[in-house]
PDB file of N, CA and C in Angstrom:
ATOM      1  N   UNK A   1       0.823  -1.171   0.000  1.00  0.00           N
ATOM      2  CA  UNK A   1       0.000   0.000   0.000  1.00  0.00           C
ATOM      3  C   UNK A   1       0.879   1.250   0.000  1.00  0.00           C
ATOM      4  N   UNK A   2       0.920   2.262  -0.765  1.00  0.00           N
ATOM      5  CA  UNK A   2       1.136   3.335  -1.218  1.00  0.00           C
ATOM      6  C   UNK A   2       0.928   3.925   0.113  1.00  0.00           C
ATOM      7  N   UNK A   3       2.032   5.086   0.586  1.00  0.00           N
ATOM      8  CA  UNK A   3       1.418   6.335   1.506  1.00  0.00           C
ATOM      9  C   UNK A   3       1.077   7.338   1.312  1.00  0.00           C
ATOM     10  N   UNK A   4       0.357   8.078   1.828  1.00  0.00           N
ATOM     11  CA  UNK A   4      -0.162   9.305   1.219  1.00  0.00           C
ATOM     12  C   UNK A   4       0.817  10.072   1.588  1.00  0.00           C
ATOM     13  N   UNK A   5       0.881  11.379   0.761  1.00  0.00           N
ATOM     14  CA  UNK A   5       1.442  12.381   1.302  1.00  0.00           C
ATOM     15  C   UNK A   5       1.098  13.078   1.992  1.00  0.00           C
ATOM     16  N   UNK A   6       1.779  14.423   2.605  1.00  0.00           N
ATOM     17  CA  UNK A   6       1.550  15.514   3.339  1.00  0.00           C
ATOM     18  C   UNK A   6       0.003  16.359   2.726  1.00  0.00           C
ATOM     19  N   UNK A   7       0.015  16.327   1.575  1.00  0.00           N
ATOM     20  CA  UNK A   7      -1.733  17.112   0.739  1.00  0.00           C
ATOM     21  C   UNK A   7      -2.646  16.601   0.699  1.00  0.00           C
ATOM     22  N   UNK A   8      -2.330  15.263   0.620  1.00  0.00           N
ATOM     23  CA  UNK A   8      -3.955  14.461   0.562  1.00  0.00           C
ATOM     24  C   UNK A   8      -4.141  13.484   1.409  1.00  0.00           C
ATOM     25  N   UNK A   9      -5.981  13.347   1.185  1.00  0.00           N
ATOM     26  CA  UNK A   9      -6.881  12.766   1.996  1.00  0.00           C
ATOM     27  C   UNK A   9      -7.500  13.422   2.510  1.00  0.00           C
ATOM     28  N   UNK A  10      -8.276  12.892   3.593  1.00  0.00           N
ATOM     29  CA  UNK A  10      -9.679  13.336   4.091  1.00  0.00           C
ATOM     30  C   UNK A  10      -9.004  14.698   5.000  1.00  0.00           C
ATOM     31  N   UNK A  11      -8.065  13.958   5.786  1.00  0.00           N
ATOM     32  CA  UNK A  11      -8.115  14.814   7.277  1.00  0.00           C
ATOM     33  C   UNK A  11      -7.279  16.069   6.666  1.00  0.00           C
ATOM     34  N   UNK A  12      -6.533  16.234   5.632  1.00  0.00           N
ATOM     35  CA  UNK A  12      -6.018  17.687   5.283  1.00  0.00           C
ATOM     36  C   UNK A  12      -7.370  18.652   5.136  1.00  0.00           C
ATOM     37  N   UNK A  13      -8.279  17.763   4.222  1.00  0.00           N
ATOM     38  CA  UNK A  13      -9.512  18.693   4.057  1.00  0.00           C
ATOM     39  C   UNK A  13     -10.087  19.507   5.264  1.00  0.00           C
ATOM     40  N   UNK A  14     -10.547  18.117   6.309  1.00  0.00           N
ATOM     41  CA  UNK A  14     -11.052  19.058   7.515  1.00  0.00           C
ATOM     42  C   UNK A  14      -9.894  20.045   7.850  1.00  0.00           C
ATOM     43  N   UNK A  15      -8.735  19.675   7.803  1.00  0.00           N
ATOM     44  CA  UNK A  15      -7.721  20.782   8.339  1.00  0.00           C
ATOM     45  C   UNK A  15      -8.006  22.334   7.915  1.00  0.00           C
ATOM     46  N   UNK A  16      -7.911  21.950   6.021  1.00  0.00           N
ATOM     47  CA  UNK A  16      -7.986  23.008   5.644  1.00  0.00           C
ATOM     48  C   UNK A  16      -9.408  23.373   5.526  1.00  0.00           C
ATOM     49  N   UNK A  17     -10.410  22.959   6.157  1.00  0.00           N
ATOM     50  CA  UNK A  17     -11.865  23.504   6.743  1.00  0.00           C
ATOM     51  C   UNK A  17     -11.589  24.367   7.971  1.00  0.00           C
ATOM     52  N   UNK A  18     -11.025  23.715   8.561  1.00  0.00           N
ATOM     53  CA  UNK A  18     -11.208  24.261  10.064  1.00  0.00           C
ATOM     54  C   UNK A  18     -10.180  25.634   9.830  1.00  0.00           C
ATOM     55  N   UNK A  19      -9.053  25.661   9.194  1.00  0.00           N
ATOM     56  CA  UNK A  19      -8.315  26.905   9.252  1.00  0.00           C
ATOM     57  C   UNK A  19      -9.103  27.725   8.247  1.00  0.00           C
ATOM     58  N   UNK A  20      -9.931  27.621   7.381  1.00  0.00           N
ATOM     59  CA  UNK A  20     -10.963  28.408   6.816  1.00  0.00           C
ATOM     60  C   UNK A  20     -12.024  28.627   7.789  1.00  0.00           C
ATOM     61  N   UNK A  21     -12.608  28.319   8.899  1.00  0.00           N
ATOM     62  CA  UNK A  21     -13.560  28.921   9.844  1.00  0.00           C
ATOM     63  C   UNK A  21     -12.983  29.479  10.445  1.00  0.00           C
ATOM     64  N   UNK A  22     -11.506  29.265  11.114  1.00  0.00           N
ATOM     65  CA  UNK A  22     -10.943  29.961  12.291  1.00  0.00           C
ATOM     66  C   UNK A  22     -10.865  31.668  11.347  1.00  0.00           C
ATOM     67  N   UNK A  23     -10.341  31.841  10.044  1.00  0.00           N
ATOM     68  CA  UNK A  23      -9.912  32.341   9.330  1.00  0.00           C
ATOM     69  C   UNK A  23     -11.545  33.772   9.385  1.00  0.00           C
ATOM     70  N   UNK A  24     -12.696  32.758   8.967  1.00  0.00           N
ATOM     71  CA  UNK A  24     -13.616  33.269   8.599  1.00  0.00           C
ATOM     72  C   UNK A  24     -14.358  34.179  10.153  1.00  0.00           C
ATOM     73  N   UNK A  25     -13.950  33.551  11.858  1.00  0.00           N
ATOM     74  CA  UNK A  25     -14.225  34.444  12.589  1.00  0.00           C
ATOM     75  C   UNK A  25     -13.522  35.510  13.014  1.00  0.00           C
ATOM     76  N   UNK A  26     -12.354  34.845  12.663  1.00  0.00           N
ATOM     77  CA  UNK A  26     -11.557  36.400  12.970  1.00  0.00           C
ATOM     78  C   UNK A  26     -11.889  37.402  12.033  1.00  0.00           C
ATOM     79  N   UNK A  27     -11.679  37.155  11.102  1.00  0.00           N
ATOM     80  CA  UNK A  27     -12.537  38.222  10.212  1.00  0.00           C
ATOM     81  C   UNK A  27     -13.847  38.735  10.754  1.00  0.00           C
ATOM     82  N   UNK A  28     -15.127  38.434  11.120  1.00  0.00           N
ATOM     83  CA  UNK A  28     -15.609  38.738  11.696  1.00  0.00           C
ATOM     84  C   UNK A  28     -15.872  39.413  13.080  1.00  0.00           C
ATOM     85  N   UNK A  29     -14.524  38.746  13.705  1.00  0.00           N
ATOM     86  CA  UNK A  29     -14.122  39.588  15.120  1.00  0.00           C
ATOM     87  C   UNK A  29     -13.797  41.091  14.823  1.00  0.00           C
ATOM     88  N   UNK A  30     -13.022  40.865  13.811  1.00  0.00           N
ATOM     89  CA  UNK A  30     -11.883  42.135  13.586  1.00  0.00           C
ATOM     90  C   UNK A  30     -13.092  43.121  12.954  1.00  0.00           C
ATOM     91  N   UNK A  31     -13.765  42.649  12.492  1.00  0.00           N
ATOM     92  CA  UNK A  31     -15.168  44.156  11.443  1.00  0.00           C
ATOM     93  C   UNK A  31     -15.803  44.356  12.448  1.00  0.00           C
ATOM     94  N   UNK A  32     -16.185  43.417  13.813  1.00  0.00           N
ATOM     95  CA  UNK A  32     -17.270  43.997  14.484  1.00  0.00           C
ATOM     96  C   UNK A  32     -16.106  44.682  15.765  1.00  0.00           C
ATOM     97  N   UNK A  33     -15.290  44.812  15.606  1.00  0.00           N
ATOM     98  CA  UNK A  33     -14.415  45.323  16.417  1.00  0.00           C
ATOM     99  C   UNK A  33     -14.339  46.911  15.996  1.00  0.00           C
ATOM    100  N   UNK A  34     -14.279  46.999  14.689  1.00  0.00           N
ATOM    101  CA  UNK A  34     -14.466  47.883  14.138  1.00  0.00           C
ATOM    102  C   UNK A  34     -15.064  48.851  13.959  1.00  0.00           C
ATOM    103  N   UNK A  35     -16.515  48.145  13.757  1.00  0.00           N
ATOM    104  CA  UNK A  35     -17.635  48.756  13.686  1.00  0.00           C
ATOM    105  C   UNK A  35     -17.957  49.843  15.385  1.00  0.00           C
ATOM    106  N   UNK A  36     -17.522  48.698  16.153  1.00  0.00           N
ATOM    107  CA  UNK A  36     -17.841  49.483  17.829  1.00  0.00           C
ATOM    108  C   UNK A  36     -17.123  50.713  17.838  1.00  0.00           C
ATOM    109  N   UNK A  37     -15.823  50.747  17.400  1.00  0.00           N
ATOM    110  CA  UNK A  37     -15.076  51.533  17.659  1.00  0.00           C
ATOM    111  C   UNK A  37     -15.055  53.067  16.476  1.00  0.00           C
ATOM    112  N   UNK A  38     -16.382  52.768  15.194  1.00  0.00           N
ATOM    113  CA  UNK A  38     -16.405  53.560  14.734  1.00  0.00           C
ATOM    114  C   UNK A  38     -17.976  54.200  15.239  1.00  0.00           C
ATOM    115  N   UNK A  39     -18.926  53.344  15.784  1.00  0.00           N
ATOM    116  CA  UNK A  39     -19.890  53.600  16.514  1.00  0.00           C
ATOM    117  C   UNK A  39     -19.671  54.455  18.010  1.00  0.00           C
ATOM    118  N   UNK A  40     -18.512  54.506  18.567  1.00  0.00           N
ATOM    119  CA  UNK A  40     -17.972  55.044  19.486  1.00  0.00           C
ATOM    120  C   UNK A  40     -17.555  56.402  19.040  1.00  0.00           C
ATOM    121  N   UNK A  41     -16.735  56.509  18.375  1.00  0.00           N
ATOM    122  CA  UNK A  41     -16.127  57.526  17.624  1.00  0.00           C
ATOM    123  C   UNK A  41     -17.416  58.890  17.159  1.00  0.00           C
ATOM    124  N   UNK A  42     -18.666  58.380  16.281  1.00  0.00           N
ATOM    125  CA  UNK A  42     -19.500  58.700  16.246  1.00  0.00           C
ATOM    126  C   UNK A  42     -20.486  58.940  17.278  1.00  0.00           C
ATOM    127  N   UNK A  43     -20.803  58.472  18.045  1.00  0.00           N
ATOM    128  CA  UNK A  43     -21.289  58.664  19.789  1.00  0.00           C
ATOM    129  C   UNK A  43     -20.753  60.083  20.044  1.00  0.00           C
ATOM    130  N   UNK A  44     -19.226  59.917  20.563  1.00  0.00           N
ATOM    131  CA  UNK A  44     -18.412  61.090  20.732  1.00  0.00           C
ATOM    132  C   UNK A  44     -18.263  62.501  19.803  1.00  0.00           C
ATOM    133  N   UNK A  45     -18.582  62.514  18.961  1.00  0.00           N
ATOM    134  CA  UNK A  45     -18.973  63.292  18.031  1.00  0.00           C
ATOM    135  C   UNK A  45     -20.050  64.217  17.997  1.00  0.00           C
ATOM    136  N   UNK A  46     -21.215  63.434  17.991  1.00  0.00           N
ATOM    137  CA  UNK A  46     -22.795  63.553  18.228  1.00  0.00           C
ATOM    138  C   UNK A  46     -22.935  64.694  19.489  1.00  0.00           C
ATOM    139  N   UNK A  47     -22.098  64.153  20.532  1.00  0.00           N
ATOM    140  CA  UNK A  47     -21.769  64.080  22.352  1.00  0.00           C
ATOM    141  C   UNK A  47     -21.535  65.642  22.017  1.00  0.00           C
ATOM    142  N   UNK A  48     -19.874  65.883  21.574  1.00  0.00           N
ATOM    143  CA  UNK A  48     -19.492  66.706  21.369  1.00  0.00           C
ATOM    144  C   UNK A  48     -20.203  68.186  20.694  1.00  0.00           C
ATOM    145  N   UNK A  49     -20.800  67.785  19.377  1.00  0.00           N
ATOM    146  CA  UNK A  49     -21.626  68.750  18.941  1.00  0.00           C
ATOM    147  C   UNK A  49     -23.045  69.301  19.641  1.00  0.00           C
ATOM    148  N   UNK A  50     -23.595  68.526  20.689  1.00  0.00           N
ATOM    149  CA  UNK A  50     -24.777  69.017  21.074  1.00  0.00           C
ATOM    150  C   UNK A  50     -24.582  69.039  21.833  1.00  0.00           C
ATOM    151  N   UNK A  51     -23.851  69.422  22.909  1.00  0.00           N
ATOM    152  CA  UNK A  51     -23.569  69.265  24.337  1.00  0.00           C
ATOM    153  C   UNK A  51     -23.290  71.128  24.457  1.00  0.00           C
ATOM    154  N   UNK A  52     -24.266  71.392  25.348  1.00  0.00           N
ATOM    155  CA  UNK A  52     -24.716  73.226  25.024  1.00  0.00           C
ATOM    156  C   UNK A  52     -23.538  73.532  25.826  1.00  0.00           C
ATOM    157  N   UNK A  53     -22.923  72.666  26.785  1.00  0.00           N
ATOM    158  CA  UNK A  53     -21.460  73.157  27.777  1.00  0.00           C
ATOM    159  C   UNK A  53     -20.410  73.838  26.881  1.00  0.00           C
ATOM    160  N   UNK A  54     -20.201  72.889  25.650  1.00  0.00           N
ATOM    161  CA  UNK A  54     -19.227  72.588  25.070  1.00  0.00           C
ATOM    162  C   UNK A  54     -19.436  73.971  24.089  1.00  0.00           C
ATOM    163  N   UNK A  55     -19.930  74.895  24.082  1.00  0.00           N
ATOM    164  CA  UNK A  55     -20.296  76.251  23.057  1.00  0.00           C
ATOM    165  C   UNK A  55     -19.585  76.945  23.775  1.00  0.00           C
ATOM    166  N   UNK A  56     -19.647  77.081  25.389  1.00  0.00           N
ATOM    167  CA  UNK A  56     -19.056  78.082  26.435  1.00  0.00           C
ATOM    168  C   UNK A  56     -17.858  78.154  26.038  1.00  0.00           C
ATOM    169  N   UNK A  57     -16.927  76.793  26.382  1.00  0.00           N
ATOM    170  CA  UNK A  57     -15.610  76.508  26.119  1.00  0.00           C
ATOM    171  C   UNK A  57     -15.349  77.378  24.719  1.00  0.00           C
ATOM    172  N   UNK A  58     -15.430  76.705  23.666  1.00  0.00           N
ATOM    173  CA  UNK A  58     -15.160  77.397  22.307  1.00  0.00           C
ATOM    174  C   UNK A  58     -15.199  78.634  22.115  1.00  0.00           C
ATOM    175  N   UNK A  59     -15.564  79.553  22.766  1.00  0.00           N
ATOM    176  CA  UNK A  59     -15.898  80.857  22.993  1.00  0.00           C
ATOM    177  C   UNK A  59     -14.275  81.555  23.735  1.00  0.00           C
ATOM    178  N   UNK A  60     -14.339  80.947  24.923  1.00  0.00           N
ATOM    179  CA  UNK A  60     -13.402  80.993  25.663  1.00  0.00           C
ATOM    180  C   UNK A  60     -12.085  80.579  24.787  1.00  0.00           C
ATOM    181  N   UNK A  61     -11.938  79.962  24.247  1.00  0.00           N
ATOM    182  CA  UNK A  61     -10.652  79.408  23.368  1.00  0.00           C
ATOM    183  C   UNK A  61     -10.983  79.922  22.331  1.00  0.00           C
ATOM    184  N   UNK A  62     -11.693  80.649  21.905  1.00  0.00           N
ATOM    185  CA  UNK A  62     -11.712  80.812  20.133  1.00  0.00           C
ATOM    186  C   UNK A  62     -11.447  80.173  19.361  1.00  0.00           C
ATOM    187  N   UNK A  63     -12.182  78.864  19.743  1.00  0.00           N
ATOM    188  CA  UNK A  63     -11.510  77.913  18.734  1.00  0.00           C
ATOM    189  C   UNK A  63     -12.613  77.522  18.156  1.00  0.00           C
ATOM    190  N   UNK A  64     -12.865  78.493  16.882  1.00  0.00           N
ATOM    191  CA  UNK A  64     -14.436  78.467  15.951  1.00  0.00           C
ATOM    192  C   UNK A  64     -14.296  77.287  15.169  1.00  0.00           C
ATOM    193  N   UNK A  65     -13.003  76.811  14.817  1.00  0.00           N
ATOM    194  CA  UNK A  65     -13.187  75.807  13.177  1.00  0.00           C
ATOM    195  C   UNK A  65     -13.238  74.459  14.402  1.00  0.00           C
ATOM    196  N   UNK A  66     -13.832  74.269  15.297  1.00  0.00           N
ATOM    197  CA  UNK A  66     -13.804  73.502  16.251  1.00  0.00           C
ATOM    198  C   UNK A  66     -14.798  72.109  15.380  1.00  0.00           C
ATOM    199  N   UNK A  67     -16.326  72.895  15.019  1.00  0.00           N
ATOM    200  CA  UNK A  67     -17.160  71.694  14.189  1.00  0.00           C
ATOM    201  C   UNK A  67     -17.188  71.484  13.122  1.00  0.00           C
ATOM    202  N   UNK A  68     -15.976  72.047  12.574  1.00  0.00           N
ATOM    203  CA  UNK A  68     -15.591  71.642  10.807  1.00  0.00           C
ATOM    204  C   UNK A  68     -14.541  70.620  11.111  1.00  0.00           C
ATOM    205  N   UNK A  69     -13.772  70.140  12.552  1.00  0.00           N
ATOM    206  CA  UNK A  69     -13.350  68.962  12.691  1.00  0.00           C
ATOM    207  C   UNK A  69     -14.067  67.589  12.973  1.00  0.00           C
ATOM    208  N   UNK A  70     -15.228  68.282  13.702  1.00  0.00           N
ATOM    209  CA  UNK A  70     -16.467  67.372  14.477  1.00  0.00           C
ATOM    210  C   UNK A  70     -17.220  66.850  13.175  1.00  0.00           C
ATOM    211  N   UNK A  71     -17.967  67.284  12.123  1.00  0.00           N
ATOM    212  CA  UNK A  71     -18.310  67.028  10.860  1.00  0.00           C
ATOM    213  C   UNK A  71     -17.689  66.053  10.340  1.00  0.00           C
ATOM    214  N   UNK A  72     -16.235  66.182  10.530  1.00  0.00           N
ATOM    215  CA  UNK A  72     -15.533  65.730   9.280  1.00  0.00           C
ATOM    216  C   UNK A  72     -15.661  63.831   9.889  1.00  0.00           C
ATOM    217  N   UNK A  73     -14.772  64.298  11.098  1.00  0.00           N
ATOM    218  CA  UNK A  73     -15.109  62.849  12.480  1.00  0.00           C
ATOM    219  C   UNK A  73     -16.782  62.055  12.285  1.00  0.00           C
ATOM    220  N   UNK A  74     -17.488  62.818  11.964  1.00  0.00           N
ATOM    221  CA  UNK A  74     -18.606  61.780  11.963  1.00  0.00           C
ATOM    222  C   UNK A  74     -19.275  61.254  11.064  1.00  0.00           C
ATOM    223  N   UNK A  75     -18.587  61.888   9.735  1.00  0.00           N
ATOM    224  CA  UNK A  75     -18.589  61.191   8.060  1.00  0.00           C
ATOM    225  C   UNK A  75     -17.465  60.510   8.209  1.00  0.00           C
ATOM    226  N   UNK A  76     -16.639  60.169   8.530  1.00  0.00           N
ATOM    227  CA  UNK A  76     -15.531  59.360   8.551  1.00  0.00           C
ATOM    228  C   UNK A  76     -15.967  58.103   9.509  1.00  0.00           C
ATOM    229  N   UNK A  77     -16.560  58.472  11.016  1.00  0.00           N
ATOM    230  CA  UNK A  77     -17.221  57.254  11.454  1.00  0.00           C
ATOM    231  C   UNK A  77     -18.533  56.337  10.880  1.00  0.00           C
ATOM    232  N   UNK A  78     -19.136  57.549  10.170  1.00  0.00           N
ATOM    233  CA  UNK A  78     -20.199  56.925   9.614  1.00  0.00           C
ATOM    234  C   UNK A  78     -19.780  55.615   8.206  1.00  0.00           C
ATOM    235  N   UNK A  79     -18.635  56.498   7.613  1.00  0.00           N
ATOM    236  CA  UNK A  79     -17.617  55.216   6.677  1.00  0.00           C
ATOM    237  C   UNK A  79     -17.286  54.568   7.064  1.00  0.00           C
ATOM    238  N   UNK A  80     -16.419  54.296   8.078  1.00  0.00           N
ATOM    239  CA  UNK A  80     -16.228  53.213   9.126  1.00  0.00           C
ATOM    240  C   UNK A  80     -17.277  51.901   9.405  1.00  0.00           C
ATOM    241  N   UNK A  81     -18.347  52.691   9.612  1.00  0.00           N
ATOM    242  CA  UNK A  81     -19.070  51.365  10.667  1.00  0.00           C
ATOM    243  C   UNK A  81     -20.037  51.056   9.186  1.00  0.00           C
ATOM    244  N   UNK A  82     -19.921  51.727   7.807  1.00  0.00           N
ATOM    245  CA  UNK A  82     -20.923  50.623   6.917  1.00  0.00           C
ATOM    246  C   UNK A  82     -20.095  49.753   6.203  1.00  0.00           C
ATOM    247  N   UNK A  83     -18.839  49.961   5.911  1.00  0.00           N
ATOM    248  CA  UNK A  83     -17.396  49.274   5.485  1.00  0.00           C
ATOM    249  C   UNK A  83     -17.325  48.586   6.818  1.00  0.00           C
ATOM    250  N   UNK A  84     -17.243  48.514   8.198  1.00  0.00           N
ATOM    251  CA  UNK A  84     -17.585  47.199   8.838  1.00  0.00           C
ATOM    252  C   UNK A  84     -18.482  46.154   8.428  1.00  0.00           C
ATOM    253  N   UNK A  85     -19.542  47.204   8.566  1.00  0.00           N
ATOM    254  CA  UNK A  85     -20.484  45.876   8.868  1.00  0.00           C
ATOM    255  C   UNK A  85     -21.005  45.170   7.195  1.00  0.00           C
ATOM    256  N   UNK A  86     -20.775  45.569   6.124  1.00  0.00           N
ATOM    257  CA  UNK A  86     -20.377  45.195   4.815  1.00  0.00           C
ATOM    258  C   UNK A  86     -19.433  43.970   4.940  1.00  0.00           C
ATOM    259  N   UNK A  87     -18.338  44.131   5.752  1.00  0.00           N
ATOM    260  CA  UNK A  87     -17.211  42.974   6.208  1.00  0.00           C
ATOM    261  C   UNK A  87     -17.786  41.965   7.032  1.00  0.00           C
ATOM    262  N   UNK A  88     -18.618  42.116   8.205  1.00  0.00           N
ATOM    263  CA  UNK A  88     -19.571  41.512   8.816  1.00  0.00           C
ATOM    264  C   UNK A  88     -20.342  40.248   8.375  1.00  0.00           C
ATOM    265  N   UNK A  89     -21.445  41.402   6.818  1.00  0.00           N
ATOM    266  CA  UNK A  89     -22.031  40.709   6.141  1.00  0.00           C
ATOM    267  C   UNK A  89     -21.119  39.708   5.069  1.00  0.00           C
ATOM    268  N   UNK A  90     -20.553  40.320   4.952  1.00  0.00           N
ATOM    269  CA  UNK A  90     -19.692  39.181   3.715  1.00  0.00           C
ATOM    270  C   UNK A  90     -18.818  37.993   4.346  1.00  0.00           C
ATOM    271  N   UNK A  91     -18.611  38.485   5.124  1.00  0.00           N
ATOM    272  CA  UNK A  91     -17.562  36.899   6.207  1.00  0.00           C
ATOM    273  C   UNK A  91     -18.744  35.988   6.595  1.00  0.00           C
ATOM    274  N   UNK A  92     -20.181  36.665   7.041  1.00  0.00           N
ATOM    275  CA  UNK A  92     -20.845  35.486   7.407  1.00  0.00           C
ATOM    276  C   UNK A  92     -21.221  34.711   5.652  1.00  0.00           C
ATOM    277  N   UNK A  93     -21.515  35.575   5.097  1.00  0.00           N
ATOM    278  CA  UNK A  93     -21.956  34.765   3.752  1.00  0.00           C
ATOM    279  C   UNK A  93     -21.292  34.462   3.095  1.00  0.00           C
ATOM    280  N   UNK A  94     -19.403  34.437   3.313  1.00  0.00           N
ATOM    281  CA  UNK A  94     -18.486  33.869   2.580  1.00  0.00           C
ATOM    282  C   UNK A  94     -18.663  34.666   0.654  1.00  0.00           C
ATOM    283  N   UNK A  95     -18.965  35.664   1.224  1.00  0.00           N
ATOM    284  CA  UNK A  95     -18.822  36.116  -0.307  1.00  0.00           C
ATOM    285  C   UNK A  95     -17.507  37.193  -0.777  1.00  0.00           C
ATOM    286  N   UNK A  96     -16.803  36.252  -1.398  1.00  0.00           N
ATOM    287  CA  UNK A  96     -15.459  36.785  -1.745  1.00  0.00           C
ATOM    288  C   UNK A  96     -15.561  38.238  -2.399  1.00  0.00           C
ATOM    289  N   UNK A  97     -16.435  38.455  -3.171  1.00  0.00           N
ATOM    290  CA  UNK A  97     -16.323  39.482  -3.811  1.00  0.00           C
ATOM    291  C   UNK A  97     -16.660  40.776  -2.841  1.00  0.00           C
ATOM    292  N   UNK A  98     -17.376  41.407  -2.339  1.00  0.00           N
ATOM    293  CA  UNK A  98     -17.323  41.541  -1.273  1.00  0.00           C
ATOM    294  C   UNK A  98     -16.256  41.538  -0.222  1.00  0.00           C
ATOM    295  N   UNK A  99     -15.659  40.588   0.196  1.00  0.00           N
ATOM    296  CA  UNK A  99     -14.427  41.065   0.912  1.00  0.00           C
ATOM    297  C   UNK A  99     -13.549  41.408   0.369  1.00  0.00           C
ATOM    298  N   UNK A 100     -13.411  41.525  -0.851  1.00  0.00           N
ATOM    299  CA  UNK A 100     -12.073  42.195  -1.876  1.00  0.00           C
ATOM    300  C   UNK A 100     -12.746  43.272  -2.028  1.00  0.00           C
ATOM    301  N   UNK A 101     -13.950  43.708  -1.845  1.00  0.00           N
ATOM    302  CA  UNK A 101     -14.627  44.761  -2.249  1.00  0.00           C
ATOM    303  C   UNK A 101     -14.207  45.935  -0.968  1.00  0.00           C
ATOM    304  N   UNK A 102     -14.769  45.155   0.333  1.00  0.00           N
ATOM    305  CA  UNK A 102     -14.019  45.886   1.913  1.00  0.00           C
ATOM    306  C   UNK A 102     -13.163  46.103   2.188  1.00  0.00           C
ATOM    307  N   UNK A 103     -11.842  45.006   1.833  1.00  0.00           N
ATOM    308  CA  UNK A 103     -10.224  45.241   1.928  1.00  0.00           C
ATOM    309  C   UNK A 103      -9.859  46.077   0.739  1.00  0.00           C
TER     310      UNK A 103
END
């Protein structure tokens, strides 16, 4: 009887199954990791702009171009967390195109 090699047979397959799921949650870890932290970002933003305290200060500092940074921060989080969760959706549905589309 012939031996197999190192590539074939059954149990490489599950191997290379199982390092394709491990593969497929981290990916998923890493977008919804993402997503929080651009949902956060945006929180803080939101926080920042309507918070009637935070007008006093700016006054006091003259620091007017203060919500043309705040703006910019919460179109940038808002890119963030749909390019997450786009990554989200495509790792659970294994759709390649799509994750070449996110990366």
């Amino acid at each position: 009887m012939a031996d197999k090699g190192d590539g074939e047979g059954e149990g490489s397959i599950l191997k290379l199954e199982n390092q394709i799921a491990v593969l497929k949650y981290v990916l998923l870890f890493t977008n919804v990791l993402e997503w929080i932290i651009g949902a956060a970002i945006f929180a803080l933003c939101l926080w920042l702009r309507f918070e009637p305290g935070i007008n006093e200060w700016l006054t006091i500092l003259n620091a007017s171009n203060f919500y043309i940074g705040i703006y910019i921060l919460v179109i940038v989080a808002a890119i963030i967390m749909v390019v997450s969760f786009l990554g989200c959706l495509s790792s659970l549905q294994e759709n390649a195109t799509i994750i070449l589309g996110v990366s």
